[in-house]
PDB file of N, CA and C in Angstrom:
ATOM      1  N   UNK A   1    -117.383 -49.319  -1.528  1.00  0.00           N
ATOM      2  CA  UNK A   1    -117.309 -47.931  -1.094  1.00  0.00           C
ATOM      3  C   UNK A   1    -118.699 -47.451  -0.692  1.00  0.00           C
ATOM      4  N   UNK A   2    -118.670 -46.464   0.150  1.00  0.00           N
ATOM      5  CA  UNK A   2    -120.142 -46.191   0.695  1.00  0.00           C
ATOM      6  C   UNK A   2    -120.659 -45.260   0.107  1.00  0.00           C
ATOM      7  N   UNK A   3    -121.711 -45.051  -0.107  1.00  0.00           N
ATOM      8  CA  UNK A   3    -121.954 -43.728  -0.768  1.00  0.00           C
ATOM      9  C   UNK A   3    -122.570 -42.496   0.261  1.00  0.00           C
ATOM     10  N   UNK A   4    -123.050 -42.152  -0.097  1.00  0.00           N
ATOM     11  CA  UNK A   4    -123.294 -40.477   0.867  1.00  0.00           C
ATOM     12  C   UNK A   4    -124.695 -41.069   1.961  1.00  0.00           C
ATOM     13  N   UNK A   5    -125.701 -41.907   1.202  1.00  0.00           N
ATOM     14  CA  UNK A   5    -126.721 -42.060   1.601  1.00  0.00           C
ATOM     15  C   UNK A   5    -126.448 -42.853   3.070  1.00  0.00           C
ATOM     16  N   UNK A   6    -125.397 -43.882   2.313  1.00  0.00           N
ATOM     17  CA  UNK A   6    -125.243 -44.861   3.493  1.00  0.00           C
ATOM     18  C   UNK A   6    -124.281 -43.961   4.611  1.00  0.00           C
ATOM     19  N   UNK A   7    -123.618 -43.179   4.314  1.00  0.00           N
ATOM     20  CA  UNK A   7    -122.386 -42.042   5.300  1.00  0.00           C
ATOM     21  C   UNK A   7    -123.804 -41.387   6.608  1.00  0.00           C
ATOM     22  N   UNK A   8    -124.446 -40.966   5.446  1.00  0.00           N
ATOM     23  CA  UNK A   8    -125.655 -39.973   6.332  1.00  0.00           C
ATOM     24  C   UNK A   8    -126.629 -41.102   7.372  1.00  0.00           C
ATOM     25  N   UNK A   9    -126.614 -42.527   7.112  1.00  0.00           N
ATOM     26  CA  UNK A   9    -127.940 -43.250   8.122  1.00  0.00           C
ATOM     27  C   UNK A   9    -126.388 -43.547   8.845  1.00  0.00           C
ATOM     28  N   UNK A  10    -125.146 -43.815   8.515  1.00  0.00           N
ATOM     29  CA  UNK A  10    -124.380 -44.695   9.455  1.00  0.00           C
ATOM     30  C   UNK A  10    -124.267 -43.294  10.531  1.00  0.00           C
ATOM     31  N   UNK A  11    -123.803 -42.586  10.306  1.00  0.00           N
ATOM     32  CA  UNK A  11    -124.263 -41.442  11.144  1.00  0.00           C
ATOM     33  C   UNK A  11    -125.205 -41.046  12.225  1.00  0.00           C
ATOM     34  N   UNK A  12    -126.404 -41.475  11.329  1.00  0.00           N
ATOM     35  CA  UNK A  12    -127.589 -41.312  12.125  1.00  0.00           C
ATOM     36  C   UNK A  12    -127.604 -42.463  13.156  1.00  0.00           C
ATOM     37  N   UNK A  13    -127.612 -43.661  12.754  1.00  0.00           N
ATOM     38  CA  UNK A  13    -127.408 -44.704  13.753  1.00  0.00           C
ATOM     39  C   UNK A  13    -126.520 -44.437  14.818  1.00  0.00           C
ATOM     40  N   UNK A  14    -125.231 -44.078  14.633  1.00  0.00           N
ATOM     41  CA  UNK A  14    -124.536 -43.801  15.719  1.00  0.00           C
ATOM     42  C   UNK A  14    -124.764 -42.831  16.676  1.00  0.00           C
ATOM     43  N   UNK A  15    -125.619 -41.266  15.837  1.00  0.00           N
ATOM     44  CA  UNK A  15    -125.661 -40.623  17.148  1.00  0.00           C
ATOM     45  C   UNK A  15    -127.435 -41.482  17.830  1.00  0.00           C
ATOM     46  N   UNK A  16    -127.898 -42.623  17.348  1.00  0.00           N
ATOM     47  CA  UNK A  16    -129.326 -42.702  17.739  1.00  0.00           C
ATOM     48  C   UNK A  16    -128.693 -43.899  18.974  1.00  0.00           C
ATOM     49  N   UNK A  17    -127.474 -44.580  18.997  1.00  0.00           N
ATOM     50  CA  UNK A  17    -126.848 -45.332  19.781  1.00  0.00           C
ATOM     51  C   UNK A  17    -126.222 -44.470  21.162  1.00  0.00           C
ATOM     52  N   UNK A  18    -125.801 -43.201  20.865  1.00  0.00           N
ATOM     53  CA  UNK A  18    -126.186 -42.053  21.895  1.00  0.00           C
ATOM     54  C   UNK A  18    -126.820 -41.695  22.483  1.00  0.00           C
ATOM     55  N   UNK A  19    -128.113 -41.508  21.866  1.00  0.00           N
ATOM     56  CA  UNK A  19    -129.320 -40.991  22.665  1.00  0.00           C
ATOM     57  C   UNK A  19    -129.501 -41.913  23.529  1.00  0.00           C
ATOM     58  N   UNK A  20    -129.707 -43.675  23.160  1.00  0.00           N
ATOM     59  CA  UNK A  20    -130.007 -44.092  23.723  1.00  0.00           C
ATOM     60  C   UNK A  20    -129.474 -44.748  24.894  1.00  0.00           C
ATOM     61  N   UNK A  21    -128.239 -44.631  24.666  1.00  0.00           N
ATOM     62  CA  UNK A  21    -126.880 -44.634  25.791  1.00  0.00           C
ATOM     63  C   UNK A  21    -127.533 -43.920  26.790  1.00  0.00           C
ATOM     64  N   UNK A  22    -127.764 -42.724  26.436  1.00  0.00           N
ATOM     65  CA  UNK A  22    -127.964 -41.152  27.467  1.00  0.00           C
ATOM     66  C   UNK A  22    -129.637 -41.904  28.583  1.00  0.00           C
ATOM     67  N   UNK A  23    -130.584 -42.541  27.821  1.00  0.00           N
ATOM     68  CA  UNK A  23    -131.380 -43.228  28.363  1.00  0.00           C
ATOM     69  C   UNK A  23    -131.197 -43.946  29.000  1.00  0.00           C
ATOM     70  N   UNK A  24    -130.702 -44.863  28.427  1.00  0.00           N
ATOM     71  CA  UNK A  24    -130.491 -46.184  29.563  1.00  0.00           C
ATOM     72  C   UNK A  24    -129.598 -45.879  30.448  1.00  0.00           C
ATOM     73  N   UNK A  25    -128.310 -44.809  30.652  1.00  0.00           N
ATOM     74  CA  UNK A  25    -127.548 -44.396  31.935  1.00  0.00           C
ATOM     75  C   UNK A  25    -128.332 -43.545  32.857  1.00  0.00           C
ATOM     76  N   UNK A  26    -129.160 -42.477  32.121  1.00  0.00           N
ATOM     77  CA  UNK A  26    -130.320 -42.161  33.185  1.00  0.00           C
ATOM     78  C   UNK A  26    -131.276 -43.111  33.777  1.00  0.00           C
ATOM     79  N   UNK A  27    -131.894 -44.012  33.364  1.00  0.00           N
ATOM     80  CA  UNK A  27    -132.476 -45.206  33.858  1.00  0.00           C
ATOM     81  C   UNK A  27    -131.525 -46.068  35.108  1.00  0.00           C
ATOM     82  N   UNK A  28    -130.380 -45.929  35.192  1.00  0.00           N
ATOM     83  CA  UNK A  28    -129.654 -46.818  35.552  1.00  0.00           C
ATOM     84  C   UNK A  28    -129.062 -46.021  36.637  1.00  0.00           C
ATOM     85  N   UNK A  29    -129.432 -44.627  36.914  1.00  0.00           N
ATOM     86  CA  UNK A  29    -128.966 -43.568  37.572  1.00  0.00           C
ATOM     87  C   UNK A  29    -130.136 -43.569  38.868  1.00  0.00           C
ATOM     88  N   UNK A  30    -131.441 -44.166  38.518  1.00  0.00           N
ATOM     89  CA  UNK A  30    -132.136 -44.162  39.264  1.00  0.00           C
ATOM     90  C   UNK A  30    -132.509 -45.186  40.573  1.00  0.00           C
ATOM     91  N   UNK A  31    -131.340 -46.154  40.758  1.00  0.00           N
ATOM     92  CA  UNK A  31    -131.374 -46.968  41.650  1.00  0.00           C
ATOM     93  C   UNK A  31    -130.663 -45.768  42.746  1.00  0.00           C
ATOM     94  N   UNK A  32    -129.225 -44.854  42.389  1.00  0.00           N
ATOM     95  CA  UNK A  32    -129.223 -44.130  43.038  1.00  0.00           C
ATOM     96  C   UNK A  32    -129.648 -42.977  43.481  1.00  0.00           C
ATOM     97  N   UNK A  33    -130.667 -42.605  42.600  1.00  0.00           N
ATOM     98  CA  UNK A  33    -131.046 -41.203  42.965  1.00  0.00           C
ATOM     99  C   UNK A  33    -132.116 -41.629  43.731  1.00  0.00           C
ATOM    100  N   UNK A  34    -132.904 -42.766  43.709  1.00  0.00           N
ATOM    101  CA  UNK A  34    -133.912 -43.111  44.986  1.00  0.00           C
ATOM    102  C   UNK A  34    -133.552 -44.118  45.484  1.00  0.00           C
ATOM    103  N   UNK A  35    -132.339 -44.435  46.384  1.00  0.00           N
ATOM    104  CA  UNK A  35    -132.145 -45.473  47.110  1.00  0.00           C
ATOM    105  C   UNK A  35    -132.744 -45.712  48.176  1.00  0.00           C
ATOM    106  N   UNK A  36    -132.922 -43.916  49.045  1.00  0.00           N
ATOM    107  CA  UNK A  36    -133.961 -43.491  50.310  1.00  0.00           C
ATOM    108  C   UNK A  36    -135.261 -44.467  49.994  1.00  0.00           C
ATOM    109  N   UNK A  37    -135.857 -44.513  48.689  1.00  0.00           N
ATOM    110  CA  UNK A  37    -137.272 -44.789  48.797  1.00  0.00           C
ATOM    111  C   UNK A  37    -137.161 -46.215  47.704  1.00  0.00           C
ATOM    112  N   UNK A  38    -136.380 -46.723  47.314  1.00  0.00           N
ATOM    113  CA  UNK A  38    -135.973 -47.815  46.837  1.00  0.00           C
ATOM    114  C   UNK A  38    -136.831 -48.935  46.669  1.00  0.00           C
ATOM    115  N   UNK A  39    -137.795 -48.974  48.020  1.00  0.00           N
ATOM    116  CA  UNK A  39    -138.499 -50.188  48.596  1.00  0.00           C
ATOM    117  C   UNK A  39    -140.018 -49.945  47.906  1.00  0.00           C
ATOM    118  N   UNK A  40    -139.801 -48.693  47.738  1.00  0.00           N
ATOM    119  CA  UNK A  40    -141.088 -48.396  47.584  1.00  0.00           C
ATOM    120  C   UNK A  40    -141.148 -48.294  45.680  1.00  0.00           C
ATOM    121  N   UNK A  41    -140.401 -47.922  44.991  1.00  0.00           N
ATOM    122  CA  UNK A  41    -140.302 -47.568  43.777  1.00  0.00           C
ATOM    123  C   UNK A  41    -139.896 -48.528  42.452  1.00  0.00           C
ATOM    124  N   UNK A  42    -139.229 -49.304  43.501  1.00  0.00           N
ATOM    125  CA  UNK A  42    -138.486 -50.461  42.829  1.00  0.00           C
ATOM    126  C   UNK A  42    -138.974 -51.135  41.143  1.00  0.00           C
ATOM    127  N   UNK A  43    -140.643 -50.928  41.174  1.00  0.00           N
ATOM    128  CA  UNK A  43    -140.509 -51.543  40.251  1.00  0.00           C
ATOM    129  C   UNK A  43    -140.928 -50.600  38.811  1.00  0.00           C
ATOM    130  N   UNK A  44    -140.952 -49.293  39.446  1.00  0.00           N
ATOM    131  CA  UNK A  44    -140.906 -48.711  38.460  1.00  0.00           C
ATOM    132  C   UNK A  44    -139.491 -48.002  38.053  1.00  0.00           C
ATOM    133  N   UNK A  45    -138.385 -48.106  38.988  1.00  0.00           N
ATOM    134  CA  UNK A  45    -137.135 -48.289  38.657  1.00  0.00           C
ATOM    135  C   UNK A  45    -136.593 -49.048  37.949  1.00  0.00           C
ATOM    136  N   UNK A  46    -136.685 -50.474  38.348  1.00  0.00           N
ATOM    137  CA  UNK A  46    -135.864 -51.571  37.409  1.00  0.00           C
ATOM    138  C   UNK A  46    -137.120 -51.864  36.175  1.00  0.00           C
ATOM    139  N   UNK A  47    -138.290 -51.397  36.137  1.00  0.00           N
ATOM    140  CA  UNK A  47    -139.190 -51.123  34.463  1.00  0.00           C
ATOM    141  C   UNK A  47    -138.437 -50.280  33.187  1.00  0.00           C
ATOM    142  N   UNK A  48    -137.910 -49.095  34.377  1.00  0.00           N
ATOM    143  CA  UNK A  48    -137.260 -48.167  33.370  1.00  0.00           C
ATOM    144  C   UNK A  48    -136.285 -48.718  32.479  1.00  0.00           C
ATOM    145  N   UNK A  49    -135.128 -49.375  34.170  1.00  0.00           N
ATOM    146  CA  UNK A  49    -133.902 -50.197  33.023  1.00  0.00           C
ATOM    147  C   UNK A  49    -134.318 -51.261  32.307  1.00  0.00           C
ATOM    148  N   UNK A  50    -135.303 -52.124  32.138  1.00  0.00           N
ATOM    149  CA  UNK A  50    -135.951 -52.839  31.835  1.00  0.00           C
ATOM    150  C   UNK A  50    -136.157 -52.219  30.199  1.00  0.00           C
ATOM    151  N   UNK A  51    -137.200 -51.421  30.299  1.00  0.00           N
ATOM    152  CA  UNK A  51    -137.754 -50.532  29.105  1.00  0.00           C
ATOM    153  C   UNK A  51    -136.516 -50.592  28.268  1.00  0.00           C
ATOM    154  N   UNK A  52    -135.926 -49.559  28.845  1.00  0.00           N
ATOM    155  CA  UNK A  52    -134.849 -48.845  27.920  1.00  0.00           C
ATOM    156  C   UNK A  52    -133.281 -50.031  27.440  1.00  0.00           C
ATOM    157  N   UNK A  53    -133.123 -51.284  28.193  1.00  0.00           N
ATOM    158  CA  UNK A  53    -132.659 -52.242  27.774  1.00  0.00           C
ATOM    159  C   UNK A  53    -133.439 -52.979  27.083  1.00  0.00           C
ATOM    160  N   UNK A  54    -134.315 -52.626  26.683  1.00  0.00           N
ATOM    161  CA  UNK A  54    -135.335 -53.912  25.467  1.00  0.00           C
ATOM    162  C   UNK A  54    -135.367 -53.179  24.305  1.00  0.00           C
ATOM    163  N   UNK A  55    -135.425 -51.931  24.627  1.00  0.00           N
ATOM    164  CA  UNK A  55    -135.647 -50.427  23.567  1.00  0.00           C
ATOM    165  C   UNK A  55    -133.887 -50.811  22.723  1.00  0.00           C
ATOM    166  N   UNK A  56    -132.791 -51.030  23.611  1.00  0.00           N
ATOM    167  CA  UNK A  56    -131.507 -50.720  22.796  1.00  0.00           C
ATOM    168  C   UNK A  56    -131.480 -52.134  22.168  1.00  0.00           C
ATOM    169  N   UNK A  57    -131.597 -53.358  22.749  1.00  0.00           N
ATOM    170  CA  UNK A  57    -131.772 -54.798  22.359  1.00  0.00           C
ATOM    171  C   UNK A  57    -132.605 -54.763  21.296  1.00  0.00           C
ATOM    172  N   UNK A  58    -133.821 -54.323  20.859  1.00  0.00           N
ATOM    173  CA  UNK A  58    -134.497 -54.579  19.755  1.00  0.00           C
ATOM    174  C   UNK A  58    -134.020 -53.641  18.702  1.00  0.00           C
ATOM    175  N   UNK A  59    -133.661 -52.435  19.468  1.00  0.00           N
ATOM    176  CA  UNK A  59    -132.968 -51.271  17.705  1.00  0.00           C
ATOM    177  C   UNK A  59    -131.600 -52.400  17.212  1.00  0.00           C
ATOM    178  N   UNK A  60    -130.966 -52.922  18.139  1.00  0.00           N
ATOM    179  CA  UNK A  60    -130.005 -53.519  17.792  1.00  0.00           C
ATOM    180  C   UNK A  60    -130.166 -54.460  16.442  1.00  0.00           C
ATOM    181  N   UNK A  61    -130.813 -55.168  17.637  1.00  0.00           N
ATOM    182  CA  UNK A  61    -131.413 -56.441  15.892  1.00  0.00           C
ATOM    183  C   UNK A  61    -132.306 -56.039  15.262  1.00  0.00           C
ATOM    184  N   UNK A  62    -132.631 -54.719  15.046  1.00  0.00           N
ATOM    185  CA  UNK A  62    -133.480 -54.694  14.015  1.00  0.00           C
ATOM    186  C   UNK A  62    -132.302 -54.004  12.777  1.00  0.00           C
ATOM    187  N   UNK A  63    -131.458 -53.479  13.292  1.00  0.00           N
ATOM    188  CA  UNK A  63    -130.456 -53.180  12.403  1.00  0.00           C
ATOM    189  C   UNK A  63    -129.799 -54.037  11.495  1.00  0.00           C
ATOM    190  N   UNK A  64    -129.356 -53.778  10.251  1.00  0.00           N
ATOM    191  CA  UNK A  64    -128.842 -54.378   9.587  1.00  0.00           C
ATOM    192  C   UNK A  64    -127.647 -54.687  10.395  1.00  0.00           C
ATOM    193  N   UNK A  65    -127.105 -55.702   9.498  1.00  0.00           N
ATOM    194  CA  UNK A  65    -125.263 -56.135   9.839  1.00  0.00           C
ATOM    195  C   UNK A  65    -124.822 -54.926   9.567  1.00  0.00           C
ATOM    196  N   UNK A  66    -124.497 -54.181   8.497  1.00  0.00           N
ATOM    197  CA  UNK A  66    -123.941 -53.180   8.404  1.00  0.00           C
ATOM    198  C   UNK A  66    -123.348 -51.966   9.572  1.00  0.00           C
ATOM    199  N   UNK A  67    -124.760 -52.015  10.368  1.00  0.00           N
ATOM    200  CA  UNK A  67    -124.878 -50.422  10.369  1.00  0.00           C
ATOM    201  C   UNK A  67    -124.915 -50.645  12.204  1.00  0.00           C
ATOM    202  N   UNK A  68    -124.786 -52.091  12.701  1.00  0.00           N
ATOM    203  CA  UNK A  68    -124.742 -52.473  14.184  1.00  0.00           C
ATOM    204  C   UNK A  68    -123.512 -52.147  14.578  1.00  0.00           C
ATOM    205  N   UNK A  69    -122.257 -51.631  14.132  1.00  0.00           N
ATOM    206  CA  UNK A  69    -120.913 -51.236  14.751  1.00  0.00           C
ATOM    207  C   UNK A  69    -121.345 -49.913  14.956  1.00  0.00           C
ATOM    208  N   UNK A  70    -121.785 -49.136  14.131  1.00  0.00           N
ATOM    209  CA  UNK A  70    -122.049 -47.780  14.322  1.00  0.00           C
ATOM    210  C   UNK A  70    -123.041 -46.981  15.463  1.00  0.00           C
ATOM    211  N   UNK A  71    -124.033 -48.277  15.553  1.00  0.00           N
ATOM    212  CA  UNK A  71    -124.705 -48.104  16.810  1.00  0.00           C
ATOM    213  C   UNK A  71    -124.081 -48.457  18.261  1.00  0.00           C
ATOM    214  N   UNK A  72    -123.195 -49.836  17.687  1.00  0.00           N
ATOM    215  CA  UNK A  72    -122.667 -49.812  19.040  1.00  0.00           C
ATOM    216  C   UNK A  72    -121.445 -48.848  19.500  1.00  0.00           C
ATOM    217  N   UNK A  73    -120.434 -48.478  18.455  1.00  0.00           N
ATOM    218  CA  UNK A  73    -119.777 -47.871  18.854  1.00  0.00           C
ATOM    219  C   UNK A  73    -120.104 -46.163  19.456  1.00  0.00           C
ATOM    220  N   UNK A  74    -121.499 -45.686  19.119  1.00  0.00           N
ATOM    221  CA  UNK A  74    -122.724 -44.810  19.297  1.00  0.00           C
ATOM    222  C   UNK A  74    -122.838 -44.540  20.895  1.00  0.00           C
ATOM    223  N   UNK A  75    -123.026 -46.266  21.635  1.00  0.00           N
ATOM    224  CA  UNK A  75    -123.194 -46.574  22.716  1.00  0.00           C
ATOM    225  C   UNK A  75    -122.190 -46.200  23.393  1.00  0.00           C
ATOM    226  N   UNK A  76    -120.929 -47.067  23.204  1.00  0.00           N
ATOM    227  CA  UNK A  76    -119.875 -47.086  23.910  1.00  0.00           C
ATOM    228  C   UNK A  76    -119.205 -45.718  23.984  1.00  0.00           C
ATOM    229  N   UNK A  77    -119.634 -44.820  22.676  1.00  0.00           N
ATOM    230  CA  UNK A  77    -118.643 -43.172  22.379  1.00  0.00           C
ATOM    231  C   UNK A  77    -118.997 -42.207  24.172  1.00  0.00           C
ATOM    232  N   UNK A  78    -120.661 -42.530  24.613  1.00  0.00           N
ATOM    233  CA  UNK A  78    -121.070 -41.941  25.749  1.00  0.00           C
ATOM    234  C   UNK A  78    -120.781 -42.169  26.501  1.00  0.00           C
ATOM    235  N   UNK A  79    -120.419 -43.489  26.739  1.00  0.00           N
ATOM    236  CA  UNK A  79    -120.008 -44.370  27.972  1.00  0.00           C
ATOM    237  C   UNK A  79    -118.814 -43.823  28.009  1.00  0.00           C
ATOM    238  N   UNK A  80    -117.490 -43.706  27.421  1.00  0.00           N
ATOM    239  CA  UNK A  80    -116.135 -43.243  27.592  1.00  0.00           C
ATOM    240  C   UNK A  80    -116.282 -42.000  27.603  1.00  0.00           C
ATOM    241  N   UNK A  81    -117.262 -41.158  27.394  1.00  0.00           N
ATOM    242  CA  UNK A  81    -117.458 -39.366  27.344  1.00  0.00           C
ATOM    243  C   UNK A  81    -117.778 -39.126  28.930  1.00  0.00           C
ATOM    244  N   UNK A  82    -118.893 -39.812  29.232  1.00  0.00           N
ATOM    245  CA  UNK A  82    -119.046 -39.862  30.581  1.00  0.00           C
ATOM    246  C   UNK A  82    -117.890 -40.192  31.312  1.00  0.00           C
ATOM    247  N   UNK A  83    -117.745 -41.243  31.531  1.00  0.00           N
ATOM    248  CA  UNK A  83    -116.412 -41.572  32.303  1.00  0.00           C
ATOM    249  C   UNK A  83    -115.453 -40.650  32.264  1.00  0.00           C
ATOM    250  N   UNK A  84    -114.830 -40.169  31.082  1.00  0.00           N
ATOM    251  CA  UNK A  84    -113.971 -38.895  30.815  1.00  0.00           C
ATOM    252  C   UNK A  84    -114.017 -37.891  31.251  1.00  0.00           C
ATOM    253  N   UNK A  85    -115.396 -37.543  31.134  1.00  0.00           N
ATOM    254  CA  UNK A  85    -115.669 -36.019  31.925  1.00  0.00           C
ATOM    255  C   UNK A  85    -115.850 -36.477  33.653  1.00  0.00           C
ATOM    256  N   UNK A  86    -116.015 -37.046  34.206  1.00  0.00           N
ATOM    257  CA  UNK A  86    -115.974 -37.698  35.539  1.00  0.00           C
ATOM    258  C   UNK A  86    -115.022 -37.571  35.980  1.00  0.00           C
ATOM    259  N   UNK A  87    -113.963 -38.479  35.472  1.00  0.00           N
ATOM    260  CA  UNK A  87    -112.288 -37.907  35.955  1.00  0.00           C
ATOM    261  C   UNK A  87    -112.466 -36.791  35.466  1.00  0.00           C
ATOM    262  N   UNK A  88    -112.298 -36.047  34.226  1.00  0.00           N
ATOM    263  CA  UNK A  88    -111.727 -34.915  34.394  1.00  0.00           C
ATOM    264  C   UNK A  88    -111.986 -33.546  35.226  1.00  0.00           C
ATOM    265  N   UNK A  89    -113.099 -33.824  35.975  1.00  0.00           N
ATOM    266  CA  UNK A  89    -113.781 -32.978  36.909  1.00  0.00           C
ATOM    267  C   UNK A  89    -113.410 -33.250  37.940  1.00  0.00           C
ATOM    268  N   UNK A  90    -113.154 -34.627  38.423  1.00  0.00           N
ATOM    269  CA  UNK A  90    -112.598 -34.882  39.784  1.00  0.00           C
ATOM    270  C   UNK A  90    -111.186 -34.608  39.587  1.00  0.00           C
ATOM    271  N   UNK A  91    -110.161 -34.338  38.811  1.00  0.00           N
ATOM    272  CA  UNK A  91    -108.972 -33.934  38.581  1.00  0.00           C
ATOM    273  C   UNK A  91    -109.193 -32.371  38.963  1.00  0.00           C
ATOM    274  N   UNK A  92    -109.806 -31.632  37.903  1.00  0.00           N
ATOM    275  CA  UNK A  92    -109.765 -30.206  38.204  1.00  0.00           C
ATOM    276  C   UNK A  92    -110.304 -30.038  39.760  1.00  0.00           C
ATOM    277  N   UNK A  93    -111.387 -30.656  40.376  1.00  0.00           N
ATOM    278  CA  UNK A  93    -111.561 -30.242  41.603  1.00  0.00           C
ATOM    279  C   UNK A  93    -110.482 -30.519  42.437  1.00  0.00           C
ATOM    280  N   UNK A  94    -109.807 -31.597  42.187  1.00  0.00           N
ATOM    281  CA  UNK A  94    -108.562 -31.696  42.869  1.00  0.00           C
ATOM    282  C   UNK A  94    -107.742 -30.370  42.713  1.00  0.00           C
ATOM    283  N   UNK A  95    -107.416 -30.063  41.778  1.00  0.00           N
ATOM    284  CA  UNK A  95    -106.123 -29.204  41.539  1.00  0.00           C
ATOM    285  C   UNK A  95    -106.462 -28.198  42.335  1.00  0.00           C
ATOM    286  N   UNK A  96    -108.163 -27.176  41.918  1.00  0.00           N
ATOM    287  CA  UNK A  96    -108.597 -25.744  42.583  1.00  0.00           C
ATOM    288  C   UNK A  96    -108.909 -26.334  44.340  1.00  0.00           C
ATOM    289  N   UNK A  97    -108.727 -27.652  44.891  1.00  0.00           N
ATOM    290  CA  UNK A  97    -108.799 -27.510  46.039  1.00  0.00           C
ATOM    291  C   UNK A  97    -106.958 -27.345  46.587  1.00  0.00           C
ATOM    292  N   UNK A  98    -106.476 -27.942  46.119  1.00  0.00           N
ATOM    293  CA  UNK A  98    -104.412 -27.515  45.999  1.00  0.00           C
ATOM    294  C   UNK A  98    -104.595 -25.993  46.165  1.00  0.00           C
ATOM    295  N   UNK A  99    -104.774 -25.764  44.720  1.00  0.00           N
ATOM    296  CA  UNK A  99    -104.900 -24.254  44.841  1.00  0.00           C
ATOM    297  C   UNK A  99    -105.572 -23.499  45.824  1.00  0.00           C
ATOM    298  N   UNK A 100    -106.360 -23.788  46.352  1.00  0.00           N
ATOM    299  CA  UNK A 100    -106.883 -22.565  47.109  1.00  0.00           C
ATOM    300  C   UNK A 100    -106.362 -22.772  48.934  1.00  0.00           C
ATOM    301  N   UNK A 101    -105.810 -24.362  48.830  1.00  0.00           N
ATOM    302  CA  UNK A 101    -105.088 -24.559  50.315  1.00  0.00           C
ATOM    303  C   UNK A 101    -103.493 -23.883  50.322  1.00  0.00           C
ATOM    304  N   UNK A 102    -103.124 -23.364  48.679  1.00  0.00           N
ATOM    305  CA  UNK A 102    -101.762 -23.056  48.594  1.00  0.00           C
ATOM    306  C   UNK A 102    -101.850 -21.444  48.810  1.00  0.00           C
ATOM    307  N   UNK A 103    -102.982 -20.678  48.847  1.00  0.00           N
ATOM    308  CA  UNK A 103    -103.465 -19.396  48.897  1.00  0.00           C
ATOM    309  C   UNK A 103    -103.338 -19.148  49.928  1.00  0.00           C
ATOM    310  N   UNK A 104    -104.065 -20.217  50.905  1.00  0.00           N
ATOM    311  CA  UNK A 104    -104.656 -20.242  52.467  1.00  0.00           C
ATOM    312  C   UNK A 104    -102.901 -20.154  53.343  1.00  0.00           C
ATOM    313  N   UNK A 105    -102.045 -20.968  52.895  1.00  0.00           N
ATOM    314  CA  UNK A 105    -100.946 -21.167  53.302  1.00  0.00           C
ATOM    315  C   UNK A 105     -99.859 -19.526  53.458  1.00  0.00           C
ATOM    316  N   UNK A 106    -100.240 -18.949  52.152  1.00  0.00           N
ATOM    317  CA  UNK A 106     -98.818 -17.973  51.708  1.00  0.00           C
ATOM    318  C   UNK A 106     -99.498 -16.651  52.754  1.00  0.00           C
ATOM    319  N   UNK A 107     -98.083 -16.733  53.488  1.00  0.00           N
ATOM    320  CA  UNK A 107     -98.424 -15.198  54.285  1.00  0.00           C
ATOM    321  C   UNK A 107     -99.239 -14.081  53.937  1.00  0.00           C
TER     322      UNK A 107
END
C-alpha cells in the first residue's frame, strides 16, 4: 500500500511528465512555425528537440521503477489533451460555421 509520501511524489512525477510533454511539443512545433526560414535555423531547431528529448530520456531513467508509469502516463495524459482539444475545436468550428450558413439561408 502506498503511503501519502509516495501518493504526493507519484503525483509530482506525473504532472513533471506534463510539463515536459508541454516542452518537447513546443520544441517539436518549431519545425513548423519556421519552415519559411528552416534553412537557416535548423540547427537550433532540431537542438531544441534534441535538448528537450535528452531532458525527458534522462528524467526517465533516472526515475525509479516505481514512479516511471506515472511519468509516462504524465506524458501521454498531454498528448491525448492536446489531440482532444484539436478535434474538439475543429468540431465546434464546424458546427458555428453550419450555423451561421443556416442564418445566411432563412429569409
Amino acid at each position: 500500500m502506498m503511503s501519502i509520501i509516495d501518493t504526493i511524489i507519484t503525483i509530482g512525477v506525473f504532472l513533471l511528465g506534463m510539463v515536459l510533454s508541454v516542452q518537447l511539443i513546443a520544441a517539436l512545433y518549431g519545425i513548423i512555425d519556421l519552415w519559411y526560414t528552416l534553412r537557416t535555423v535548423y540547427l537550433k531547431v532540431f537542438g531544441k528537440i534534441t535538448l528537450w528529448s535528452g531532458i525527458v530520456a534522462a528524467v526517465f531513467l533516472a526515475l525509479g521503477e516505481s514512479y516511471r508509469s506515472a511519468f509516462l502516463w504524465g506524458l501521454g495524459a498531454l498528448v491525448v489533451f492536446q489531440i482532444g482539444t484539436f478535434l474538439g475545436m475543429k468540431l465546434l468550428t464546424i458546427r458555428n460555421i453550419r450555423l451561421l450558413e443556416d442564418e445566411r439561408s432563412e429569409p
